[in-house]
C-alpha atoms as a PDB file:
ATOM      1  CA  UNK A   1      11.128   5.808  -5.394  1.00  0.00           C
ATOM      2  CA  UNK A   2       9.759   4.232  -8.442  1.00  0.00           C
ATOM      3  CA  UNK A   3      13.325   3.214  -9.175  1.00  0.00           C
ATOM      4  CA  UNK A   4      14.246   1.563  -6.185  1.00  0.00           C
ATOM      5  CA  UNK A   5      10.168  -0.425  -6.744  1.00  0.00           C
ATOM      6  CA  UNK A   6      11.740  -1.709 -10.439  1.00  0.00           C
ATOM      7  CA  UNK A   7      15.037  -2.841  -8.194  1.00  0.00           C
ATOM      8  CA  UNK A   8      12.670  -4.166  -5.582  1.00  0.00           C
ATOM      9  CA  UNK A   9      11.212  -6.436  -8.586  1.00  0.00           C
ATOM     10  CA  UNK A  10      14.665  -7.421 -10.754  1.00  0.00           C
ATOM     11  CA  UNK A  11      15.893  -8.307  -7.347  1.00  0.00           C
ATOM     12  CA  UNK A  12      13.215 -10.360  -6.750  1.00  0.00           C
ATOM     13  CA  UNK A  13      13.031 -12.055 -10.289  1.00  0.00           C
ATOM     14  CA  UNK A  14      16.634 -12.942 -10.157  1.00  0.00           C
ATOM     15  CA  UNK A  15      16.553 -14.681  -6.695  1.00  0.00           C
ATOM     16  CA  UNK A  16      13.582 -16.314  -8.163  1.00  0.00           C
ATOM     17  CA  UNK A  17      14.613 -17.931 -11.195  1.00  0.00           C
ATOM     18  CA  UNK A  18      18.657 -18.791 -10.044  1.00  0.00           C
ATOM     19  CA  UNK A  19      19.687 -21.788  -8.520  1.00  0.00           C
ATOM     20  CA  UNK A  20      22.540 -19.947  -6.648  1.00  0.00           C
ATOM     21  CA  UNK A  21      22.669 -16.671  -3.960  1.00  0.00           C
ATOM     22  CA  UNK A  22      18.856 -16.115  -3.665  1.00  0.00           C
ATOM     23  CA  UNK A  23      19.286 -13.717  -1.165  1.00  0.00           C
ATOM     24  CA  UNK A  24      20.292 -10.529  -3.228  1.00  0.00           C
ATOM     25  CA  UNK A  25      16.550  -8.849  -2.326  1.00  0.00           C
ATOM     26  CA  UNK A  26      17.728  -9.168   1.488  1.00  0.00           C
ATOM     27  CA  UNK A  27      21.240  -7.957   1.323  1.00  0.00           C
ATOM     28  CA  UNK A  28      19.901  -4.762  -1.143  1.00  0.00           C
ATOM     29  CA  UNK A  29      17.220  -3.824   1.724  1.00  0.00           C
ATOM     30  CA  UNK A  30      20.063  -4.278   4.467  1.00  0.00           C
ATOM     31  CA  UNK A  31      22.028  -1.744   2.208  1.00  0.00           C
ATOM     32  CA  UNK A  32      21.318   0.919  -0.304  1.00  0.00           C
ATOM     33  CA  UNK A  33      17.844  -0.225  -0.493  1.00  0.00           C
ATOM     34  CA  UNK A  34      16.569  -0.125   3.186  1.00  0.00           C
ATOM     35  CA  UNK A  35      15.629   3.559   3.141  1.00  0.00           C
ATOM     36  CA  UNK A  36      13.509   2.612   0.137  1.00  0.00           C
ATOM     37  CA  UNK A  37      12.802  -0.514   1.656  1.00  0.00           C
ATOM     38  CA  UNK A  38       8.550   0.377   1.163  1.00  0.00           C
ATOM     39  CA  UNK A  39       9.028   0.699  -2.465  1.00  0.00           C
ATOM     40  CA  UNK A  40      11.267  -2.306  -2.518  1.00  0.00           C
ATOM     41  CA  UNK A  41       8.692  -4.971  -1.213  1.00  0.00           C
ATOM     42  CA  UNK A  42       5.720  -3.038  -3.300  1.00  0.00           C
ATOM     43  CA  UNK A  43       8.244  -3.937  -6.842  1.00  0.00           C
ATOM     44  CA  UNK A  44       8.992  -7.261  -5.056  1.00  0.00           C
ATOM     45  CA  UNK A  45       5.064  -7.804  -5.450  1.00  0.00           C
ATOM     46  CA  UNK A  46       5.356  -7.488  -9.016  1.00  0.00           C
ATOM     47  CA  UNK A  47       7.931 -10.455  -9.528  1.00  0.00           C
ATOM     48  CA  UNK A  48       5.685 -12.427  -7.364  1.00  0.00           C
ATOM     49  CA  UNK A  49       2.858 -11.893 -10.178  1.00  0.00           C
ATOM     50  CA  UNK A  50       5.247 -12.721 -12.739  1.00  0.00           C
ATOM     51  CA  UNK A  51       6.809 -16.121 -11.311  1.00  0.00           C
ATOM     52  CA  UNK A  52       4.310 -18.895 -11.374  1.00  0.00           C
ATOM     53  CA  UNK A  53       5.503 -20.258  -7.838  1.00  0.00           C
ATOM     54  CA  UNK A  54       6.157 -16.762  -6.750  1.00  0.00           C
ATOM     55  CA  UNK A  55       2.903 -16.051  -4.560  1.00  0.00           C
ATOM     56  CA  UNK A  56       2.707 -19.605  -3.008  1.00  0.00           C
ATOM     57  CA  UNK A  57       6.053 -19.573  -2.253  1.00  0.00           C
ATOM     58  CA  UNK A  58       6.043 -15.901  -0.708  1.00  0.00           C
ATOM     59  CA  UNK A  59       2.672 -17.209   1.553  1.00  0.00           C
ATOM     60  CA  UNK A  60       3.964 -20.251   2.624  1.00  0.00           C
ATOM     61  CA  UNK A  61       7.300 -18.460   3.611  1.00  0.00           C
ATOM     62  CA  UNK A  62       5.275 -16.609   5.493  1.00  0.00           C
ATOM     63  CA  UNK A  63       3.006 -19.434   7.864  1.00  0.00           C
ATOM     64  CA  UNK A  64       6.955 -20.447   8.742  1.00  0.00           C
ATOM     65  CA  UNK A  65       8.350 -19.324  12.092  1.00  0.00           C
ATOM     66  CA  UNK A  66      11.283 -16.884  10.948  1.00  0.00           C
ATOM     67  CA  UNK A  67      10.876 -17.149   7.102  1.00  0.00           C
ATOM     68  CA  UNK A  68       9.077 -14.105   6.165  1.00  0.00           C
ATOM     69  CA  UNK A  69      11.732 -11.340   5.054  1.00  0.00           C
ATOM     70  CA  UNK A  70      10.195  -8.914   7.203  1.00  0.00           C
ATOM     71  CA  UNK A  71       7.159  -9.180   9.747  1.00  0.00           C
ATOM     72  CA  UNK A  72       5.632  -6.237   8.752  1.00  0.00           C
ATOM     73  CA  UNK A  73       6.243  -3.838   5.678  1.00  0.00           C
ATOM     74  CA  UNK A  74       6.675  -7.806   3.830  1.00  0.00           C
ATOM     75  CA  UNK A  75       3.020  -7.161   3.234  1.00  0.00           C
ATOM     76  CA  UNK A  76       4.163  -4.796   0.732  1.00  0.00           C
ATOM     77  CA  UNK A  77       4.810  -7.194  -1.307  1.00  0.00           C
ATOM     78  CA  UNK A  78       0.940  -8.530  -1.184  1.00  0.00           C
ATOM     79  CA  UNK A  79       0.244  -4.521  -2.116  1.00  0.00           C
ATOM     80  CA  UNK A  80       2.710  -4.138  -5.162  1.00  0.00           C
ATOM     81  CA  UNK A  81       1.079  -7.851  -6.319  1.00  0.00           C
ATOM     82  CA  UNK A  82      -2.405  -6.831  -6.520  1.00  0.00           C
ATOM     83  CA  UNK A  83      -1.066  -3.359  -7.857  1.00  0.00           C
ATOM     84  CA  UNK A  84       0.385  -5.338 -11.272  1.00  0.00           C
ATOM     85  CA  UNK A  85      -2.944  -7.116 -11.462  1.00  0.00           C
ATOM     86  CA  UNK A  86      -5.097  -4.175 -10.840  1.00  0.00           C
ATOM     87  CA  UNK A  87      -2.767  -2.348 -13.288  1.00  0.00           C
ATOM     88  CA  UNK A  88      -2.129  -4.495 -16.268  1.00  0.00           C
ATOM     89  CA  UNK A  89      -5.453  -7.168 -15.819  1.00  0.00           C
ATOM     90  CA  UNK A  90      -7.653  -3.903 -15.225  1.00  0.00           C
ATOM     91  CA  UNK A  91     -10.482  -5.593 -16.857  1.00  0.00           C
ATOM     92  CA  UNK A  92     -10.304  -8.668 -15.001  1.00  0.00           C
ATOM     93  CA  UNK A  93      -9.409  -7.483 -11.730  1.00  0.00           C
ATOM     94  CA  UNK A  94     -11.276  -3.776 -11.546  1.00  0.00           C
ATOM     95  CA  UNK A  95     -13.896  -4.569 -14.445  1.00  0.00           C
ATOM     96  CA  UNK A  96     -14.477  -8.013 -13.863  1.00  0.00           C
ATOM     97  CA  UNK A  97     -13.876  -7.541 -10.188  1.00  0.00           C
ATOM     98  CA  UNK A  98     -12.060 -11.001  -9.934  1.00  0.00           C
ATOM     99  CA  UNK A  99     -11.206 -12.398  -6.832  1.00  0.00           C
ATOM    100  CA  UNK A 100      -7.696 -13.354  -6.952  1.00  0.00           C
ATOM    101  CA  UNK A 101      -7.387 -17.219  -6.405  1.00  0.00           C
ATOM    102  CA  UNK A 102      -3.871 -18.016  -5.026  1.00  0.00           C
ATOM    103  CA  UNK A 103      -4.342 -16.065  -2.073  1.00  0.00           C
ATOM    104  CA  UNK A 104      -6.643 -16.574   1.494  1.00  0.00           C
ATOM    105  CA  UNK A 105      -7.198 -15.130   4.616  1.00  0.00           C
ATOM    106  CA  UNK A 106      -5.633 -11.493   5.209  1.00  0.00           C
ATOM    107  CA  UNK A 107      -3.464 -11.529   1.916  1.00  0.00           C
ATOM    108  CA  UNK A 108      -7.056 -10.514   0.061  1.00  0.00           C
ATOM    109  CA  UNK A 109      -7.080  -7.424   2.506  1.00  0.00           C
ATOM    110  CA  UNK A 110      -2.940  -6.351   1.344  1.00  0.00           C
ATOM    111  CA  UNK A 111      -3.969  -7.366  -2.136  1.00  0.00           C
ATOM    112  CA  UNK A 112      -6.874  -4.961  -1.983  1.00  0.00           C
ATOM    113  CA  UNK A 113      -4.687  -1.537  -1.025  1.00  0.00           C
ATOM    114  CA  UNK A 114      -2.430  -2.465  -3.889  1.00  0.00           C
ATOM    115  CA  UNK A 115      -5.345  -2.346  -6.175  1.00  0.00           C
ATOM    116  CA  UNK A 116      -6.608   0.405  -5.044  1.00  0.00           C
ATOM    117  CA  UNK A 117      -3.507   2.465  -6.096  1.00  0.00           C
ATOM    118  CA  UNK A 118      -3.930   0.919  -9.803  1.00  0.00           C
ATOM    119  CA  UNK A 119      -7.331   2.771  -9.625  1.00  0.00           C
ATOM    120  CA  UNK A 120      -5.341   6.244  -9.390  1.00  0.00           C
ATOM    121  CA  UNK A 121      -3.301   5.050 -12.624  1.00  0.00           C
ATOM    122  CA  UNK A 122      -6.203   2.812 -14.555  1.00  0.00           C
ATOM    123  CA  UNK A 123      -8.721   6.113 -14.227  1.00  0.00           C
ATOM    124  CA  UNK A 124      -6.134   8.841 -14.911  1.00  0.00           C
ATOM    125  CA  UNK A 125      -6.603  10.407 -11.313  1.00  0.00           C
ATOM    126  CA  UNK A 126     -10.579  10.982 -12.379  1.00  0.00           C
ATOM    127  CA  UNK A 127     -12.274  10.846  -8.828  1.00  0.00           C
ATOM    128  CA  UNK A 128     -15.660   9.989 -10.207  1.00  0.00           C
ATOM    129  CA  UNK A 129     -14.161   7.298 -11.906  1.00  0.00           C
ATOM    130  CA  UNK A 130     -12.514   5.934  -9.147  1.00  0.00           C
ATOM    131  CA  UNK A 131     -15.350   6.459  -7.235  1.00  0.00           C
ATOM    132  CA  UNK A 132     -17.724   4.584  -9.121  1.00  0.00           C
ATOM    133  CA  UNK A 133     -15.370   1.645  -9.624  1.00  0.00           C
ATOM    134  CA  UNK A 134     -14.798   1.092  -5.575  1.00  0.00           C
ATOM    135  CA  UNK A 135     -18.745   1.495  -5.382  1.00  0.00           C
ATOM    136  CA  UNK A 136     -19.327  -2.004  -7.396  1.00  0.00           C
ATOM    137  CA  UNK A 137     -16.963  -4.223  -5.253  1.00  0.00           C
ATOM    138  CA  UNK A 138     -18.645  -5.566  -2.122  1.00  0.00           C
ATOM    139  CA  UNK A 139     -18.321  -3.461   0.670  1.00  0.00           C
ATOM    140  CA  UNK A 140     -15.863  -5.546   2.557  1.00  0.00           C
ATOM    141  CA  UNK A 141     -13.173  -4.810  -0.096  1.00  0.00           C
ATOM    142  CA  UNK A 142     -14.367  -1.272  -0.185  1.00  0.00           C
ATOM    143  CA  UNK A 143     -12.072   0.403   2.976  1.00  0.00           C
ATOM    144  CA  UNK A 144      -8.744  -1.497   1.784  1.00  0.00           C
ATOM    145  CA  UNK A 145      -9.597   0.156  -2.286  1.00  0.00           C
ATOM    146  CA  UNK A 146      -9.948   3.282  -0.382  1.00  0.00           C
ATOM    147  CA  UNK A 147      -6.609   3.136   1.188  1.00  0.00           C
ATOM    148  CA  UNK A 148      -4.775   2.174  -1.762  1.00  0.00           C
ATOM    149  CA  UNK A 149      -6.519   5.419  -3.571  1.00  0.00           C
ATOM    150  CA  UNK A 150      -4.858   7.526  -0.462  1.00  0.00           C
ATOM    151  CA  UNK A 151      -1.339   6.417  -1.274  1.00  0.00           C
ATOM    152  CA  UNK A 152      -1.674   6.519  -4.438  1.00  0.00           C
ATOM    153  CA  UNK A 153      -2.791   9.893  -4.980  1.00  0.00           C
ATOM    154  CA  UNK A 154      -0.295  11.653  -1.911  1.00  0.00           C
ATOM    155  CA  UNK A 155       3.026   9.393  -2.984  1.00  0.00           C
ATOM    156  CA  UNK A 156       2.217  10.013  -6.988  1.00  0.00           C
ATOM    157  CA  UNK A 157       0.087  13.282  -7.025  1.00  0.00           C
ATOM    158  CA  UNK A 158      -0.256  14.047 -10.600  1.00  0.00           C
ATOM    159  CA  UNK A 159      -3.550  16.279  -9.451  1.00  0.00           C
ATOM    160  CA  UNK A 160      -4.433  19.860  -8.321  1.00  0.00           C
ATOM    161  CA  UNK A 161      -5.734  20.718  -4.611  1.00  0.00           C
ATOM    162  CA  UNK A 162      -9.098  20.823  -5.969  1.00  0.00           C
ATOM    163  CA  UNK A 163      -9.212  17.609  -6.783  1.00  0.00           C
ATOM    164  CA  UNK A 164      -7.557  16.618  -3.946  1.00  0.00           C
ATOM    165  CA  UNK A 165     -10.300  18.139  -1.812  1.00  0.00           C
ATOM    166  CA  UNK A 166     -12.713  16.793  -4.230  1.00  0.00           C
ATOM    167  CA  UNK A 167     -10.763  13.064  -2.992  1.00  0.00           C
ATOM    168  CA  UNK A 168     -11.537  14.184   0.798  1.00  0.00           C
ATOM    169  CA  UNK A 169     -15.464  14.765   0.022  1.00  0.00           C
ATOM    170  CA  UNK A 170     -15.824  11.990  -2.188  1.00  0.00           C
ATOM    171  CA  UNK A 171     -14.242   9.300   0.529  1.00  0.00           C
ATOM    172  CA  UNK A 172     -17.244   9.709   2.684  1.00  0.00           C
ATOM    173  CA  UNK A 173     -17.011   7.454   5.393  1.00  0.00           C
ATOM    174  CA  UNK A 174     -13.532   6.405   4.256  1.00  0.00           C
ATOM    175  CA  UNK A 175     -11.841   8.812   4.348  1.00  0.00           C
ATOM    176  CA  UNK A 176      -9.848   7.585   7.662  1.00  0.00           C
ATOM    177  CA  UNK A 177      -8.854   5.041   5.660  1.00  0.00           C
ATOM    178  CA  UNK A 178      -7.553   7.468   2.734  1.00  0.00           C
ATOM    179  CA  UNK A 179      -5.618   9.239   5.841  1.00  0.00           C
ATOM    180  CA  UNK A 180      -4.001   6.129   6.303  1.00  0.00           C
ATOM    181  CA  UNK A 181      -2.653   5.219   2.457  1.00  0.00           C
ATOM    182  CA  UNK A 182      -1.809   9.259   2.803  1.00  0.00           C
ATOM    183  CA  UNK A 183       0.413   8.527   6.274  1.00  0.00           C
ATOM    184  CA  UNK A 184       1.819   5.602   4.736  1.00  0.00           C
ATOM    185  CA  UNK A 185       2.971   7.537   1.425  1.00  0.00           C
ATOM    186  CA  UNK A 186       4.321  10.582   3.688  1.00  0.00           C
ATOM    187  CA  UNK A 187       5.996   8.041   5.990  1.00  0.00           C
ATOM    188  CA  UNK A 188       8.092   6.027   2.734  1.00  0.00           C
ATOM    189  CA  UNK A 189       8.788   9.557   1.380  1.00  0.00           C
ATOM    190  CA  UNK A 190      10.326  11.110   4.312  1.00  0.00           C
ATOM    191  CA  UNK A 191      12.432   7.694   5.262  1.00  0.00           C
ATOM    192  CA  UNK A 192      13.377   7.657   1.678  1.00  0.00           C
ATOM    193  CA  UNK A 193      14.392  11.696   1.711  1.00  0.00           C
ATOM    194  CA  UNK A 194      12.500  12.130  -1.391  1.00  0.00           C
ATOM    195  CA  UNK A 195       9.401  14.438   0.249  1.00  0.00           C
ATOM    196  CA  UNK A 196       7.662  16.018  -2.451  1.00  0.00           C
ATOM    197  CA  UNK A 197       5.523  19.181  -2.647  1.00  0.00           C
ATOM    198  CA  UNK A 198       2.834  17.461  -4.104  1.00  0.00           C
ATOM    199  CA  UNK A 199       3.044  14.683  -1.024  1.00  0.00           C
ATOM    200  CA  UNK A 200       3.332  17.936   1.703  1.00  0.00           C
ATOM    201  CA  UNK A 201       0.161  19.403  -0.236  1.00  0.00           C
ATOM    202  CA  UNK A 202      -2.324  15.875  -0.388  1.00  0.00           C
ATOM    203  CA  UNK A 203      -1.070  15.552   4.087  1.00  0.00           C
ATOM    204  CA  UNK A 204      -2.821  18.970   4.517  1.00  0.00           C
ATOM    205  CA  UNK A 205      -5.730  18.636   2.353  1.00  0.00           C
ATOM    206  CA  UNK A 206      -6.534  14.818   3.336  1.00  0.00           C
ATOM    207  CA  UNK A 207      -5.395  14.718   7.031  1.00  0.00           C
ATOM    208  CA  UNK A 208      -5.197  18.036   7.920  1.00  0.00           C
ATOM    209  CA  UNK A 209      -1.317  17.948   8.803  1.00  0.00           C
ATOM    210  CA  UNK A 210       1.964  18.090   7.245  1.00  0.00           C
ATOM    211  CA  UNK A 211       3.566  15.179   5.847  1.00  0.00           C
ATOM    212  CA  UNK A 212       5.686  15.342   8.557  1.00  0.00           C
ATOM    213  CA  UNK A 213       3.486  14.837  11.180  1.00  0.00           C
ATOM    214  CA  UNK A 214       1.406  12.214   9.484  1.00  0.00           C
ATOM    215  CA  UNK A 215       4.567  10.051   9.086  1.00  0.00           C
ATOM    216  CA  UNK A 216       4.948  10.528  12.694  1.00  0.00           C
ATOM    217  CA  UNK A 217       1.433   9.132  13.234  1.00  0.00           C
ATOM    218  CA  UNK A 218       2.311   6.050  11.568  1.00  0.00           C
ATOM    219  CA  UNK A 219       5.875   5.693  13.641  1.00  0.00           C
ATOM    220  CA  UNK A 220       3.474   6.005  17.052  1.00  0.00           C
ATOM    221  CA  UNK A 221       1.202   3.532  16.236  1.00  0.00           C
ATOM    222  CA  UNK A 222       3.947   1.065  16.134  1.00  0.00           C
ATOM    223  CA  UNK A 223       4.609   1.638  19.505  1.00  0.00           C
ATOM    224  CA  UNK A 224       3.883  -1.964  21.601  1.00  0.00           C
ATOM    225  CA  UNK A 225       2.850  -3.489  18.073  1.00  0.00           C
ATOM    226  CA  UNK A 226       1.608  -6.972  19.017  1.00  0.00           C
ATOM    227  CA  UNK A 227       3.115  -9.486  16.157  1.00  0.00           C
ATOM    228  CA  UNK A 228       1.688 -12.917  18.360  1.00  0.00           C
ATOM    229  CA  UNK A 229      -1.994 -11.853  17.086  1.00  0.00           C
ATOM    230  CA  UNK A 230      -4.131 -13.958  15.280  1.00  0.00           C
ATOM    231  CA  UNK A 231      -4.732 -10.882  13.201  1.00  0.00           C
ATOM    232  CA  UNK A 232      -1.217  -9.491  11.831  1.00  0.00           C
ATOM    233  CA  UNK A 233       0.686  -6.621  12.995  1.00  0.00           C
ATOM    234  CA  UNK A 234       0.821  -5.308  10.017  1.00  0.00           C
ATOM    235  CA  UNK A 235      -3.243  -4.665   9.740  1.00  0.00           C
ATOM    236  CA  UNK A 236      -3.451  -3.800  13.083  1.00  0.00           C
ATOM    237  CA  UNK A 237      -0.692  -0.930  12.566  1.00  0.00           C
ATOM    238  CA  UNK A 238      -3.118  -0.370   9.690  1.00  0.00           C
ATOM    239  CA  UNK A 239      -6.379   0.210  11.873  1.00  0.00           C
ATOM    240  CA  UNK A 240      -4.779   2.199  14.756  1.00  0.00           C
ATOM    241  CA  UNK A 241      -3.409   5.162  11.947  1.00  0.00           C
ATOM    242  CA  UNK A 242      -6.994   4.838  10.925  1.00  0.00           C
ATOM    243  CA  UNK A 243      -8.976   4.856  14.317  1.00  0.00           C
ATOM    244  CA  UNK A 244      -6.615   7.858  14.830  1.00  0.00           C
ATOM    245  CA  UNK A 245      -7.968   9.886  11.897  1.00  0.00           C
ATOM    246  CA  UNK A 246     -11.427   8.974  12.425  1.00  0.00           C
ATOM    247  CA  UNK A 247     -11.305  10.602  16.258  1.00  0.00           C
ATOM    248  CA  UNK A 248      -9.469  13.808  14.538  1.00  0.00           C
ATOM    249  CA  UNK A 249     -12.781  14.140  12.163  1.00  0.00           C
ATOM    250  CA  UNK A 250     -15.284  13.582  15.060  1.00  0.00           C
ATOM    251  CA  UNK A 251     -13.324  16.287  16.963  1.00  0.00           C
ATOM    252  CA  UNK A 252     -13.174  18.410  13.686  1.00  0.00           C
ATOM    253  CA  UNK A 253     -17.018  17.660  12.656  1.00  0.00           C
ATOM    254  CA  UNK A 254     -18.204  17.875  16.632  1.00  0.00           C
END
């Protein structure tokens, strides 16, 4: 997976900076690269950080009728960008708590998930750590953070089931929106063929279900996915995996 994310951003870099056959990003994913195709746009998100055009030109492609690469997983690409920054600008983006200033509207929301998963990497999987850093943003960034921790923890793992549980209690009132990074890792494992026991074990602690099934919750919620919205298909696919973990702990708490 990780691979196929450094791909995702030479790809990216090369269609970036040469004058000639900028499409080699879109014929990979149409190839060898659309099982990965998750991990793809996340590493795309990276080259965006690292071109000076690159996220200006990847927003504005996508306000144009027929120009985004991809309606829906192209937010990815928002997710790997505030990833790098989260990542490698840790104290300006998770110290400093920076608001990123080329972006507007719903990018801050994509932008947000991808820095969450930094958190997993920038705190060494420590979930007071991570805790405590999501606890001094504002709590309008605090659900997407949240999200980002989800994925980051089920798709990389790196942890015991103890502190996995330790995740679950810690979430609070977000821990739908853990579910949801967790359904979304399980989902781009299992199209990749890469499930790992790690990913299988996170699934039952965090959602309660296998991998399997919580990849399946994600591939039902696309079912009659608006994408003529004011708000964009992609968060709304977002908030229906959520809404559907939040029932599943009333039921469970009730």
């Amino acid at each position: 997976g990780f691979a196929y994310e450094g791909a995702g951003m030479g790809l990216a870099l090369l269609d970036g900076l040469t004058p000639w056959k900028r499409n080699r990003l879109q014929q990979f994913l149409a190839d060898a690269g659309g099982e990965h195709i998750y991990m793809v746009y996340v590493g795309m998100g990276w080259a965006l950080a690292r071109l000076p055009w690159g996220i200006n030109r990847y927003l504005k492609d996508m306000g144009e009728k027929n120009q985004f690469p991809d309606p829906l997983l192209g937010w990815l690409a928002l997710d790997g960008y505030g990833f790098h920054q989260g990542y490698f600008y840790w104290r300006q983006y998770v110290e400093g708590i920076a608001i990123p200033k080329k972006l507007s509207g719903y990018a801050y929301s994509a932008f947000d998930q991808g820095l969450g998963r930094s958190l997993w990497f920038v705190y060494g999987a420590d979930i007071n750590l991570i805790t405590q850093a999501i606890q001094n943003f504002s709590i309008n960034r605090q659900a997407d953070l949240w999200s980002g921790v989800g994925l980051a923890c089920t798709y990389a793992g790196g942890v015991s089931k103890e502190v996995v549980q330790y995740l679950s209690t810690a979430a609070g009132t977000y821990l739908p929106q853990v579910c949801q990074g967790a359904a979304f890792a399980a989902k781009a494992r299992l199209r990749a063929e890469n499930l790992a026991t790690h990913t299988e074990m996170a699934c039952q602690v965090l959602c309660g279900i296998s991998a399997e099934a919580a990849a399946e919750i994600t591939d039902k919620a696309l079912e009659n996915l608006p994408y003529n919205q004011r708000k964009p298909a992609y968060e709304i696919w977002r908030q229906r995996i959520q809404a559907h973990f939040a029932i599943e702990e009333l039921i469970v708490n009730y």
